[in-house]
C-alpha atoms as a PDB file:
ATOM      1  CA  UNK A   1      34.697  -0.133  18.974  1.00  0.00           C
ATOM      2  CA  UNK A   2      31.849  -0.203  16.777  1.00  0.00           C
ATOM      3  CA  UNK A   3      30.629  -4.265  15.885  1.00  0.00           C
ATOM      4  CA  UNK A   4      31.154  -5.172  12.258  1.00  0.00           C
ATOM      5  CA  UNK A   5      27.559  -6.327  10.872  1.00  0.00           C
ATOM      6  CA  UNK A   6      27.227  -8.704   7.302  1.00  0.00           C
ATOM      7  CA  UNK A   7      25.102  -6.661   5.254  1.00  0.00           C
ATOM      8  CA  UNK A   8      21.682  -9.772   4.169  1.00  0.00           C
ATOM      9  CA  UNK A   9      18.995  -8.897   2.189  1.00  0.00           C
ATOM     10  CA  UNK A  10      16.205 -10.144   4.124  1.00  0.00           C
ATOM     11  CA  UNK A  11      13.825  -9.879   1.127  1.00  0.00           C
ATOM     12  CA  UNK A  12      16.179 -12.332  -1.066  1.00  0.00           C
ATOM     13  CA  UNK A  13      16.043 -14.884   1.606  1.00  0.00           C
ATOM     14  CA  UNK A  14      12.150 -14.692   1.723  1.00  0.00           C
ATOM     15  CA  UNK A  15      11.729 -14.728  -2.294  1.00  0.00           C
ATOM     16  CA  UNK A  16      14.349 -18.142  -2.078  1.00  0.00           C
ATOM     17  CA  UNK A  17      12.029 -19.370   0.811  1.00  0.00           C
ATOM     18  CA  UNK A  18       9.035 -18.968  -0.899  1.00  0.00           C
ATOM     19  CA  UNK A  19      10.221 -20.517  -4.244  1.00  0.00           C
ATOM     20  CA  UNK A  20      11.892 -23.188  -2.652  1.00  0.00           C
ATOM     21  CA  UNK A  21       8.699 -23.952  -0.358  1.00  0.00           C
ATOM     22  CA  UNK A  22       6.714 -23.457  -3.528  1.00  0.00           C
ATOM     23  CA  UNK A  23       8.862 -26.495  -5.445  1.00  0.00           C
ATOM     24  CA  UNK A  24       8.546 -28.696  -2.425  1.00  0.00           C
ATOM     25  CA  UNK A  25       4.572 -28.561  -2.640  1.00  0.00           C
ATOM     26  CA  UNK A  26       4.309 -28.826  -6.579  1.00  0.00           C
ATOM     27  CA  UNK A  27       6.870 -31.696  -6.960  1.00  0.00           C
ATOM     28  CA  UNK A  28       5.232 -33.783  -3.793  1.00  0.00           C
ATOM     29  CA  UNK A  29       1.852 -33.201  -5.069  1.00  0.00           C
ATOM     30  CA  UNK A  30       2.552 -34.080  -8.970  1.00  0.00           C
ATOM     31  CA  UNK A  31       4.920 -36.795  -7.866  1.00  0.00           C
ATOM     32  CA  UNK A  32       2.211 -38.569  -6.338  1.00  0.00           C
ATOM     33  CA  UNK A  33      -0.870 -37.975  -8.720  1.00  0.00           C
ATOM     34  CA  UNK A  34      -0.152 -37.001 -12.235  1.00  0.00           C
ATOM     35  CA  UNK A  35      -3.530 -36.105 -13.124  1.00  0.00           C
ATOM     36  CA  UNK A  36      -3.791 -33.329 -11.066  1.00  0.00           C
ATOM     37  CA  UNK A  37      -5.140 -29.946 -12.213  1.00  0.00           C
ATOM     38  CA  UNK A  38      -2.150 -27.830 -13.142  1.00  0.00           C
ATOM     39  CA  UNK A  39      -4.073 -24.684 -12.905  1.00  0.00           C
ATOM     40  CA  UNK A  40      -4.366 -24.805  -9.626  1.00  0.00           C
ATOM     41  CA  UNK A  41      -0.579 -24.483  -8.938  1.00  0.00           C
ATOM     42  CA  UNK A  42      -0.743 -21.317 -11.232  1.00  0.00           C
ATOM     43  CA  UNK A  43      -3.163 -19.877  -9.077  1.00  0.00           C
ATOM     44  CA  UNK A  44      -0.948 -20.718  -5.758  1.00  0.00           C
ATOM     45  CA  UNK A  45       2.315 -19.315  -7.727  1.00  0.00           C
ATOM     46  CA  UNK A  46      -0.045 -15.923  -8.722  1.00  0.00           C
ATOM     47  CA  UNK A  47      -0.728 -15.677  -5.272  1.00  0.00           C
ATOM     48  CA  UNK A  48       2.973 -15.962  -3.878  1.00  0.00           C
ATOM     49  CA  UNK A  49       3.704 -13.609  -6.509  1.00  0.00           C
ATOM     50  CA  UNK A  50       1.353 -10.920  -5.367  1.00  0.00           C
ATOM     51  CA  UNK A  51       1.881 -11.103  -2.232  1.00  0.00           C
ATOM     52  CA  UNK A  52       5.922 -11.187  -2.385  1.00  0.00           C
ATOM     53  CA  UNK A  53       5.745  -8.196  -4.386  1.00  0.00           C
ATOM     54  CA  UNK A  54       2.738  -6.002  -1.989  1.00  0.00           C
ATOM     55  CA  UNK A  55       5.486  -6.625   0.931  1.00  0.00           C
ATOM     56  CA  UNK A  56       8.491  -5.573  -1.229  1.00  0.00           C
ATOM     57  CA  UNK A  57       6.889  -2.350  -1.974  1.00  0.00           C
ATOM     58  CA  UNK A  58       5.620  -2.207   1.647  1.00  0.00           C
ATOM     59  CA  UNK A  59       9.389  -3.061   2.530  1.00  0.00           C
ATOM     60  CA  UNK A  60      10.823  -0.013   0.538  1.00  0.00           C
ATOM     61  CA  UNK A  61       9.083   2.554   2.212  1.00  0.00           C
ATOM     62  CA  UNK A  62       8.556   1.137   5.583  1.00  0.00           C
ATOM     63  CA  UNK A  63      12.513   0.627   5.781  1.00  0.00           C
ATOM     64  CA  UNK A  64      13.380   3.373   3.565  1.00  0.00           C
ATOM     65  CA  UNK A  65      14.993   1.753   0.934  1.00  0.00           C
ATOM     66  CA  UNK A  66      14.751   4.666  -1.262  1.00  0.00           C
ATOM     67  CA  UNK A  67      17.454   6.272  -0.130  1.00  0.00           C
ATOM     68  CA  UNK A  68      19.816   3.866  -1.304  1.00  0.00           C
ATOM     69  CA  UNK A  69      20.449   3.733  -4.877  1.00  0.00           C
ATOM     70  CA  UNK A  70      21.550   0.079  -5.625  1.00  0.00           C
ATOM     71  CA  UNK A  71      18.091  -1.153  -3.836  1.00  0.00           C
ATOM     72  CA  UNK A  72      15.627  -1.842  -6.380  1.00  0.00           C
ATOM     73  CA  UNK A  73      12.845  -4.080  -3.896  1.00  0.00           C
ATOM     74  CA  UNK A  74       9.867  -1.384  -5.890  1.00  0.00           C
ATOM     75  CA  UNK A  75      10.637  -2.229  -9.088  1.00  0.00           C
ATOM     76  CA  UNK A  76      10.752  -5.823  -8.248  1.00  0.00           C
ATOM     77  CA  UNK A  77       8.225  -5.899  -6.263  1.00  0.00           C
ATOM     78  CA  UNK A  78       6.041  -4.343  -9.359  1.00  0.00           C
ATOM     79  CA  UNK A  79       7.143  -6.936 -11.513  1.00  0.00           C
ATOM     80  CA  UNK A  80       6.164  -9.608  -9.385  1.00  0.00           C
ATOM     81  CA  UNK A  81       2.566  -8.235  -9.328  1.00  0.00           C
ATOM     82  CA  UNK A  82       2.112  -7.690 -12.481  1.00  0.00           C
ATOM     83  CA  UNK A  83       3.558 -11.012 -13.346  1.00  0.00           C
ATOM     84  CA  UNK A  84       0.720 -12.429 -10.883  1.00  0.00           C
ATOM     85  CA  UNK A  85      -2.044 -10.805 -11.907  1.00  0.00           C
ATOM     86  CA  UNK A  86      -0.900 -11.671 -15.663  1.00  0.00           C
ATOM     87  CA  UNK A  87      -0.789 -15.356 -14.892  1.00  0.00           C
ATOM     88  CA  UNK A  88      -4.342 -15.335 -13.302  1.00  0.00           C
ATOM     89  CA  UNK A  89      -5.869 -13.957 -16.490  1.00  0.00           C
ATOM     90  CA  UNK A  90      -4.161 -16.603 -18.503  1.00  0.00           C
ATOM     91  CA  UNK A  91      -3.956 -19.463 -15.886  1.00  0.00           C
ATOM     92  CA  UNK A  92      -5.043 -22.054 -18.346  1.00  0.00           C
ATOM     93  CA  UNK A  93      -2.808 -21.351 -21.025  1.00  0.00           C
ATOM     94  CA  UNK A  94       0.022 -21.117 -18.265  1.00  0.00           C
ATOM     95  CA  UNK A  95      -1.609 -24.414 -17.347  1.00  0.00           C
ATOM     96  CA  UNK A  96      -0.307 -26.539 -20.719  1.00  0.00           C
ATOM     97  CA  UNK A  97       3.065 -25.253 -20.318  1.00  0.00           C
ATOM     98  CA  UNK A  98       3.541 -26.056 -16.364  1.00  0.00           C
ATOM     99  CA  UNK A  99       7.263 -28.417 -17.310  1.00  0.00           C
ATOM    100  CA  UNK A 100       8.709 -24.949 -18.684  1.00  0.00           C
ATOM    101  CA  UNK A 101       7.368 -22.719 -15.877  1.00  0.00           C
ATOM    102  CA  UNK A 102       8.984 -25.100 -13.335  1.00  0.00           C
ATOM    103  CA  UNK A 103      11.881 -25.081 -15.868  1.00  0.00           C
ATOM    104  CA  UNK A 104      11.996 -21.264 -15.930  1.00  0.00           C
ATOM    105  CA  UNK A 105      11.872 -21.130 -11.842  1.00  0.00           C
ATOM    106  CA  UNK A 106      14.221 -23.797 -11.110  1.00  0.00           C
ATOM    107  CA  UNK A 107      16.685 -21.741 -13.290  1.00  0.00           C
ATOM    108  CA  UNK A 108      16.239 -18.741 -11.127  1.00  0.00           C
ATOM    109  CA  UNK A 109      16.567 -20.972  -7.723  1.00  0.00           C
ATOM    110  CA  UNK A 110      19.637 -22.317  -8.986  1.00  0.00           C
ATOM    111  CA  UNK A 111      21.326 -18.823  -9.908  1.00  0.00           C
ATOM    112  CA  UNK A 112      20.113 -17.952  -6.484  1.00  0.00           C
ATOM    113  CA  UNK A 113      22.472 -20.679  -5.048  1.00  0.00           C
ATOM    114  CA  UNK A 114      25.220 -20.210  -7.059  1.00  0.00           C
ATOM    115  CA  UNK A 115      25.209 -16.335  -5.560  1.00  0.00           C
ATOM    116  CA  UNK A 116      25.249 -18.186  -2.238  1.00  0.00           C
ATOM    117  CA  UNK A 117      28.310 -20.420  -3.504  1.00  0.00           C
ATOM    118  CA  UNK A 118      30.564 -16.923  -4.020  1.00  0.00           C
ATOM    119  CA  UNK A 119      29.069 -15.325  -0.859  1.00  0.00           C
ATOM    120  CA  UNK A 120      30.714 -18.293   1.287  1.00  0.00           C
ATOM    121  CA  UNK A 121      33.564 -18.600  -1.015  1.00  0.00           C
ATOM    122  CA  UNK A 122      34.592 -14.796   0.233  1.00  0.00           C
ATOM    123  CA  UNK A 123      33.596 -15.424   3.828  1.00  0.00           C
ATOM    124  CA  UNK A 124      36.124 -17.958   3.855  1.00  0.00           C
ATOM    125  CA  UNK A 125      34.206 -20.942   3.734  1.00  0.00           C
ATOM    126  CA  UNK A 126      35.567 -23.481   1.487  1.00  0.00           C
ATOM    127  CA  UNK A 127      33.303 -26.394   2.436  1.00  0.00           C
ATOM    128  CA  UNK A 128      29.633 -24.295   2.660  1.00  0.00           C
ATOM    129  CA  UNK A 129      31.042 -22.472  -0.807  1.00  0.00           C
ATOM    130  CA  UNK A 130      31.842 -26.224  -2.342  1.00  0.00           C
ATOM    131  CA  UNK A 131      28.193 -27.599  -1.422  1.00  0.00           C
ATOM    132  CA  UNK A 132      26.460 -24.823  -2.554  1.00  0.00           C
ATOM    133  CA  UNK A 133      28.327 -24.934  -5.692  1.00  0.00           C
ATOM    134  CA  UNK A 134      26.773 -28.910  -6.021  1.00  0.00           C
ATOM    135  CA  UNK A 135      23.665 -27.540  -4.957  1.00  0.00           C
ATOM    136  CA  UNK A 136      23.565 -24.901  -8.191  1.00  0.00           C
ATOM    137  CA  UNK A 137      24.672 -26.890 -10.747  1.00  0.00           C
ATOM    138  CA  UNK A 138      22.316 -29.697  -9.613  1.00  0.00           C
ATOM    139  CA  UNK A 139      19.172 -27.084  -9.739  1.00  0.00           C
ATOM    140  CA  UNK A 140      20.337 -25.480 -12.844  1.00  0.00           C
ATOM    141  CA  UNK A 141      20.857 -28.826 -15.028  1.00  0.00           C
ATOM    142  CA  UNK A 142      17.179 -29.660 -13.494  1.00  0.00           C
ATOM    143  CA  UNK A 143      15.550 -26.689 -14.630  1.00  0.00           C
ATOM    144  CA  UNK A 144      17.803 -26.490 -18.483  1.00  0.00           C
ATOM    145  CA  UNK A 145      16.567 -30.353 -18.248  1.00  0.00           C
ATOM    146  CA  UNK A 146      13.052 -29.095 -18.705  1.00  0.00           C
ATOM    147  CA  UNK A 147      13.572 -27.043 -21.841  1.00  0.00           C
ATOM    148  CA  UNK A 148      16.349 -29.591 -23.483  1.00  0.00           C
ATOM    149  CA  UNK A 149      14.897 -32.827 -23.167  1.00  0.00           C
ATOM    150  CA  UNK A 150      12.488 -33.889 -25.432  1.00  0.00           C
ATOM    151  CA  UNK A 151       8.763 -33.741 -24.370  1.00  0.00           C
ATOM    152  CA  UNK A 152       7.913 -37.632 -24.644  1.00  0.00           C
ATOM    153  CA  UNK A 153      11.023 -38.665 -22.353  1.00  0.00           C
ATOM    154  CA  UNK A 154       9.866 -36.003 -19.841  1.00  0.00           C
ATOM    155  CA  UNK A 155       6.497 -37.538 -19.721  1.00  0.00           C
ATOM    156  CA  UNK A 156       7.577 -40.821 -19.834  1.00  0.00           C
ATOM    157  CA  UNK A 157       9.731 -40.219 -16.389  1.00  0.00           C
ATOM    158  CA  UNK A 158       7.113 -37.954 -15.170  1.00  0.00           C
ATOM    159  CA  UNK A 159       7.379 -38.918 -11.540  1.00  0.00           C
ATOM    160  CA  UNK A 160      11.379 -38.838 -11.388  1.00  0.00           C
ATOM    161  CA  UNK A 161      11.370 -34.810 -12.581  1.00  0.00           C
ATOM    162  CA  UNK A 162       8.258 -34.239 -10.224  1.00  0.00           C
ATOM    163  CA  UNK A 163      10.869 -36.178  -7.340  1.00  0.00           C
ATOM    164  CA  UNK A 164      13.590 -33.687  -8.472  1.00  0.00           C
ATOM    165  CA  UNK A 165      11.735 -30.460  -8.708  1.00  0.00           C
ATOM    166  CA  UNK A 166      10.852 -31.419  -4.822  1.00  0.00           C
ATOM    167  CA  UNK A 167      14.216 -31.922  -3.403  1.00  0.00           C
ATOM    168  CA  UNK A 168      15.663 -29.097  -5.595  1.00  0.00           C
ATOM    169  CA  UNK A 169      13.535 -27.263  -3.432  1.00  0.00           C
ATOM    170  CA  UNK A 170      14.790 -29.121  -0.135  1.00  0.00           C
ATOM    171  CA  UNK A 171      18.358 -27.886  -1.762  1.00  0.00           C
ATOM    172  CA  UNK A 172      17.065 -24.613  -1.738  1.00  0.00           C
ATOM    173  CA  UNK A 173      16.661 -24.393   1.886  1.00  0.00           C
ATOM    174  CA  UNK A 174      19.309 -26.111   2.945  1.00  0.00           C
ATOM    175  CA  UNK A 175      21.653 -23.345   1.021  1.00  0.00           C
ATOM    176  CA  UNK A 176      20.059 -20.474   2.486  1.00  0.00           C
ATOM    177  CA  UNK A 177      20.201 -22.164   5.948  1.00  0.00           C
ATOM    178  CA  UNK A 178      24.547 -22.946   5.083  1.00  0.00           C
ATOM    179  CA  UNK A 179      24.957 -19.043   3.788  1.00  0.00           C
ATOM    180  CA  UNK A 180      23.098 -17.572   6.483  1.00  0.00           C
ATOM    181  CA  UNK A 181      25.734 -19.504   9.452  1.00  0.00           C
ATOM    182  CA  UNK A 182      28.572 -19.063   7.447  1.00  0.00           C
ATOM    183  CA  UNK A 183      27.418 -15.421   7.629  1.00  0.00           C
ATOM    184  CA  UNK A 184      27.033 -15.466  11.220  1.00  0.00           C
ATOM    185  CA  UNK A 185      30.350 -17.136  11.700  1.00  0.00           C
ATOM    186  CA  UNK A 186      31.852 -14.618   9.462  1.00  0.00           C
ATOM    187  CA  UNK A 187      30.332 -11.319  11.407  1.00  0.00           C
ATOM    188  CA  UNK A 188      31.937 -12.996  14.893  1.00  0.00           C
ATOM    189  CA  UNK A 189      35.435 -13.694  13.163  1.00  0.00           C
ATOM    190  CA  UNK A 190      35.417 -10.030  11.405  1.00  0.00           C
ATOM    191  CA  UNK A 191      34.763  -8.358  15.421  1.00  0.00           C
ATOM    192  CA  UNK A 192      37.371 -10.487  16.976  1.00  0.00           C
ATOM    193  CA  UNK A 193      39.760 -10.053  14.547  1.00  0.00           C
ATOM    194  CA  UNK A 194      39.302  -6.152  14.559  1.00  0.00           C
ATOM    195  CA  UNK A 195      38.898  -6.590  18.587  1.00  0.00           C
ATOM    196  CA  UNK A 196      42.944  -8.062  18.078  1.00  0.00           C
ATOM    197  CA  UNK A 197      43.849  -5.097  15.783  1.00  0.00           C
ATOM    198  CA  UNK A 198      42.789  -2.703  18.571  1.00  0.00           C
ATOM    199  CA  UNK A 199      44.335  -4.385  21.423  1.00  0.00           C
ATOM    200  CA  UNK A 200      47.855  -5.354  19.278  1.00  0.00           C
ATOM    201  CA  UNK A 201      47.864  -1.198  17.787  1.00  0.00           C
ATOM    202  CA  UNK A 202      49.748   1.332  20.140  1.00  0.00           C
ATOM    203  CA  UNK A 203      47.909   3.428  22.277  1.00  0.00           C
ATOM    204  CA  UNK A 204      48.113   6.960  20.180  1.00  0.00           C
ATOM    205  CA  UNK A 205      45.163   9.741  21.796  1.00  0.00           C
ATOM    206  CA  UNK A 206      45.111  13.146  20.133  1.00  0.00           C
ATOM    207  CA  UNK A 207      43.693  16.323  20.905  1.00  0.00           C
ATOM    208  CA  UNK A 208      40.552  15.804  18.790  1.00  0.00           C
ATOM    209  CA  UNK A 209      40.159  12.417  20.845  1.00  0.00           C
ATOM    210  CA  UNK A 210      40.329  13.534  23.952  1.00  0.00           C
ATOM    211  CA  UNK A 211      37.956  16.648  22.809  1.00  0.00           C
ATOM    212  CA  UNK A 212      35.396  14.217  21.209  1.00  0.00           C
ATOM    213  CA  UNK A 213      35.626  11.638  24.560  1.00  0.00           C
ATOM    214  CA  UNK A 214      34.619  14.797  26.955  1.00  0.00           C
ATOM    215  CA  UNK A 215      31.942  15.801  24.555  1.00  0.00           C
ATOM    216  CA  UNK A 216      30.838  12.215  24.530  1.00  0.00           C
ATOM    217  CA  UNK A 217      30.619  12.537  28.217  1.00  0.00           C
ATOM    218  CA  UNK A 218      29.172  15.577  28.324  1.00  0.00           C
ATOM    219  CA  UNK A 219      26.189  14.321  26.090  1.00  0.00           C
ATOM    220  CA  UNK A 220      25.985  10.796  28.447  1.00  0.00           C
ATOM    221  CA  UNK A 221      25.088  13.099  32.003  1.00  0.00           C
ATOM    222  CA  UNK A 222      21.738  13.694  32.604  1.00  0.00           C
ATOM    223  CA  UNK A 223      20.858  17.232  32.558  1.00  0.00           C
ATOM    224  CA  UNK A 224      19.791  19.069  35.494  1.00  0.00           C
ATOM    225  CA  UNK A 225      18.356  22.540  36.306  1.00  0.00           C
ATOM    226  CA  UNK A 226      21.270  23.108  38.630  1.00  0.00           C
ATOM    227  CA  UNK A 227      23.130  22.567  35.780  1.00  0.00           C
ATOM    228  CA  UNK A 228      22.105  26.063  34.701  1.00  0.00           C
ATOM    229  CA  UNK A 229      24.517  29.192  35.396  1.00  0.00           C
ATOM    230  CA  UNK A 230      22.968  31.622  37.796  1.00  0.00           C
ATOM    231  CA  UNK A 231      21.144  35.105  36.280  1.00  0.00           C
ATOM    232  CA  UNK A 232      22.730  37.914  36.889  1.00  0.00           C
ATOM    233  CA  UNK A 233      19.477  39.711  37.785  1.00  0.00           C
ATOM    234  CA  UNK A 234      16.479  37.696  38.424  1.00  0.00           C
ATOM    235  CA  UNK A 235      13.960  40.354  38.658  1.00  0.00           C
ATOM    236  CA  UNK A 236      14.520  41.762  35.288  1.00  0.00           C
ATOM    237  CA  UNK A 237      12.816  40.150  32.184  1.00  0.00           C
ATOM    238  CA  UNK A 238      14.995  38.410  29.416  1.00  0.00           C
ATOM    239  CA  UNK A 239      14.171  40.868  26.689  1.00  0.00           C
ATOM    240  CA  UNK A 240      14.821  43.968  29.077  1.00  0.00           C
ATOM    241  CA  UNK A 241      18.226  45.795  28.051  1.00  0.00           C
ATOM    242  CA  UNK A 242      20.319  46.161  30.759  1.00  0.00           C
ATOM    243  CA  UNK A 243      20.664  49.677  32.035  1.00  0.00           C
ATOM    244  CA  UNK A 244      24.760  50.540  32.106  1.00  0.00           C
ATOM    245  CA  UNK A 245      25.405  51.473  36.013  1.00  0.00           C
ATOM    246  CA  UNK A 246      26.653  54.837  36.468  1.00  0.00           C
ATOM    247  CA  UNK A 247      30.020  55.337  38.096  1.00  0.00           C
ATOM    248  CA  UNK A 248      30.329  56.748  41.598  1.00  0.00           C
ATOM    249  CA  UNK A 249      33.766  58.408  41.943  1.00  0.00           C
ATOM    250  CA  UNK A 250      34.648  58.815  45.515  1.00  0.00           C
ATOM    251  CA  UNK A 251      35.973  61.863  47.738  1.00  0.00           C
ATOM    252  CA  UNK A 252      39.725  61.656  48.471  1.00  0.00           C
ATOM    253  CA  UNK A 253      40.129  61.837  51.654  1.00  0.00           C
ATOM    254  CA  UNK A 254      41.111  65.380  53.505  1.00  0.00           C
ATOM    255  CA  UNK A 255      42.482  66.077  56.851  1.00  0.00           C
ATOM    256  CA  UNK A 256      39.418  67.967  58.153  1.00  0.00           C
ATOM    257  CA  UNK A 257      38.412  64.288  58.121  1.00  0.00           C
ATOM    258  CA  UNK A 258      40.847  62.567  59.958  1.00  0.00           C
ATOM    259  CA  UNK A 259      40.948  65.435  62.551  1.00  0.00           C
ATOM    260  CA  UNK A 260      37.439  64.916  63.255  1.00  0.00           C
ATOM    261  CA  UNK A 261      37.787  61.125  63.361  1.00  0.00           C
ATOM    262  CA  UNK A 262      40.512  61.821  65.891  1.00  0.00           C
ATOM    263  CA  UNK A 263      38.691  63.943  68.239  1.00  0.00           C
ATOM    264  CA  UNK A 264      36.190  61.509  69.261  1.00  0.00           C
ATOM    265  CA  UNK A 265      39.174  59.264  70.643  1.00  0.00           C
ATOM    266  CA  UNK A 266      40.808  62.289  72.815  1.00  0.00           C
ATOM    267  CA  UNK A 267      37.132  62.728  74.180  1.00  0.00           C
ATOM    268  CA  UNK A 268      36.756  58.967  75.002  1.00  0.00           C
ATOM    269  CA  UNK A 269      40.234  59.219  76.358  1.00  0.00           C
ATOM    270  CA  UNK A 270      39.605  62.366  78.505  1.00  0.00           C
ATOM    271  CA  UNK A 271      36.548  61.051  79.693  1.00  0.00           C
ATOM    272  CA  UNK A 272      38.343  57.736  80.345  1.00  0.00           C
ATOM    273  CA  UNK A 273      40.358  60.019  82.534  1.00  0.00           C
ATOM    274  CA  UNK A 274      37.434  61.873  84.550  1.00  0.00           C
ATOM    275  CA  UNK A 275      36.241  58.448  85.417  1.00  0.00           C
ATOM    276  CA  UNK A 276      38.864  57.461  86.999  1.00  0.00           C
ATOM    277  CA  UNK A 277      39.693  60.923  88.762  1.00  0.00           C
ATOM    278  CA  UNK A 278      35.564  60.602  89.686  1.00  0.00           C
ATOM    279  CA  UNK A 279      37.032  57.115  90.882  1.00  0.00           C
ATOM    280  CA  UNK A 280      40.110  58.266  92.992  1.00  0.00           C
ATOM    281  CA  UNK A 281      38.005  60.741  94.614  1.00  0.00           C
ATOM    282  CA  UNK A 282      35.137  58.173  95.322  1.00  0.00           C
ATOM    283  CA  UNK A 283      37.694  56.298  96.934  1.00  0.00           C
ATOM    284  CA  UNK A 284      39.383  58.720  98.902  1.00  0.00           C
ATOM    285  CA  UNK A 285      36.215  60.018 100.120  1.00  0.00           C
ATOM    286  CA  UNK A 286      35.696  56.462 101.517  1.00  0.00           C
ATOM    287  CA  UNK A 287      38.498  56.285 103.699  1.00  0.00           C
ATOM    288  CA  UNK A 288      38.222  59.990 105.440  1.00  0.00           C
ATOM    289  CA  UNK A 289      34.697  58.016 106.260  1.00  0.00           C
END
């Protein structure tokens, strides 16, 4: 029986790692010193950027992704260089806007959760589904709270969003960490349930079965050169045709034959018989002496 395996997208879990490690830094950082340069957090996110999309594209053909059609790691992976390289050029514009950038990537974190909230939710767990659904909603309302509240009140609580932009990223983590063990705990429940299925079913073998279980065998056995049917004729060479041997028809047999066999035995007989007259007279000759 072949083990059920939960299909994870390794390179989603990296991209949530890296935003959510990302947030932590930025939000510590700005949380305790307000005046620091913003530009260079633009560099550090155009640098994440590049280098999380130069392994996706590495990723697609080193696993080859591009045989399946609902993978699209290249053209993401594209996007997030370009997107890199883009916010390099204009890091200092990028700069006076940093409230809406974190804005714009909280939003994305927090639609990454809630994708973890439905992935538990169908791997029947109700209590990892119900905290990542808190942990979505909180990082969503965090990151709408950047575009919807006025600019003054932000600044005026500056520390508090820097404070929430860092544990939304702690939230981050801790979701991935809660989808990936429900997952785990998921994959075992799926094989022992299907190990039940196959002990509770009837025991029905068919022909092909039993035809695919020698084969199986077959292909398991080390192969050997006794293994090998003997040639026919060693000495001749494998593209040689082989020569058709002629028929030899056999003599019946005639009587001329079998009197001629016979004679040999009346002469071994007869001179079976002069031996022992030659003996008779040997003997009699022995007592006249």
């Amino acid at each position: 029986m072949e083990e059920k395996r939960v299909n994870r997208n390794y390179a989603a879990m990296m991209a949530v790692v890296i935003i959510s490690v990302l947030l932590i830094i930025v939000g510590a950082i700005l949380a305790i010193d307000h005046a620091f340069p913003a530009v260079g957090f633009i560099y550090v996110m155009s640098g994440f950027a590049i280098i999380g999309g130069c392994w996706l594209v590495l990723r697609f053909f080193m696993k080859e992704e591009y045989m399946s059609v609902s993978n699209y790691d290249f053209s993401t992976g594209i996007l997030l260089i370009l997107a890199g390289v883009l916010l390099i050029l204009q890091a200092r514009a990028v700069a006076g806007h940093l409230i809406y950038v974190l804005g714009a990537i909280l939003i994305v974190l927090g639609v990454c959760i809630l994708q973890f909230f439905l992935q538990c939710a169908f791997m029947r767990g109700p209590f990892s589904a119900f905290l990542n659904f808190v942990f979505a909603a909180a990082v969503i309302c965090l990151g709408a709270a950047f575009f919807l509240v006025d600019t003054p009140t932000i600044f005026a609580n500056l520390t508090y969003f820097y404070l929430g932009v860092m544990f939304a990223g702690i939230l981050g983590i801790l979701a991935l960490m809660i989808t990936f063990i429900r997952s785990v705990k998921y994959e075992r429940w799926l094989n022992l349930s299907a190990k039940r299925n196959k002990e509770d079913e009837p025991f029905t073998e068919t022909y092909f079965d039993v035809k695919r279980s020698r084969e199986r065998n077959l292909e398991d056995q080390p192969f050997t050169v006794k293994d090998l049917p003997p040639e026919p004729n060693p000495g001749r060479l494998w593209n040689e045709p082989i020569e058709e041997e002629e028929e030899i028809e056999v003599a019946p047999k005639s009587e001329s034959h079998d009197d001629s066999r016979s004679e040999p035995e009346v002469s071994s007989s007869s001179g079976s018989g002069d031996d022992v007259k030659d003996g008779t007279s040997n003997s009699a000759d022995g007592k006249d002496r």
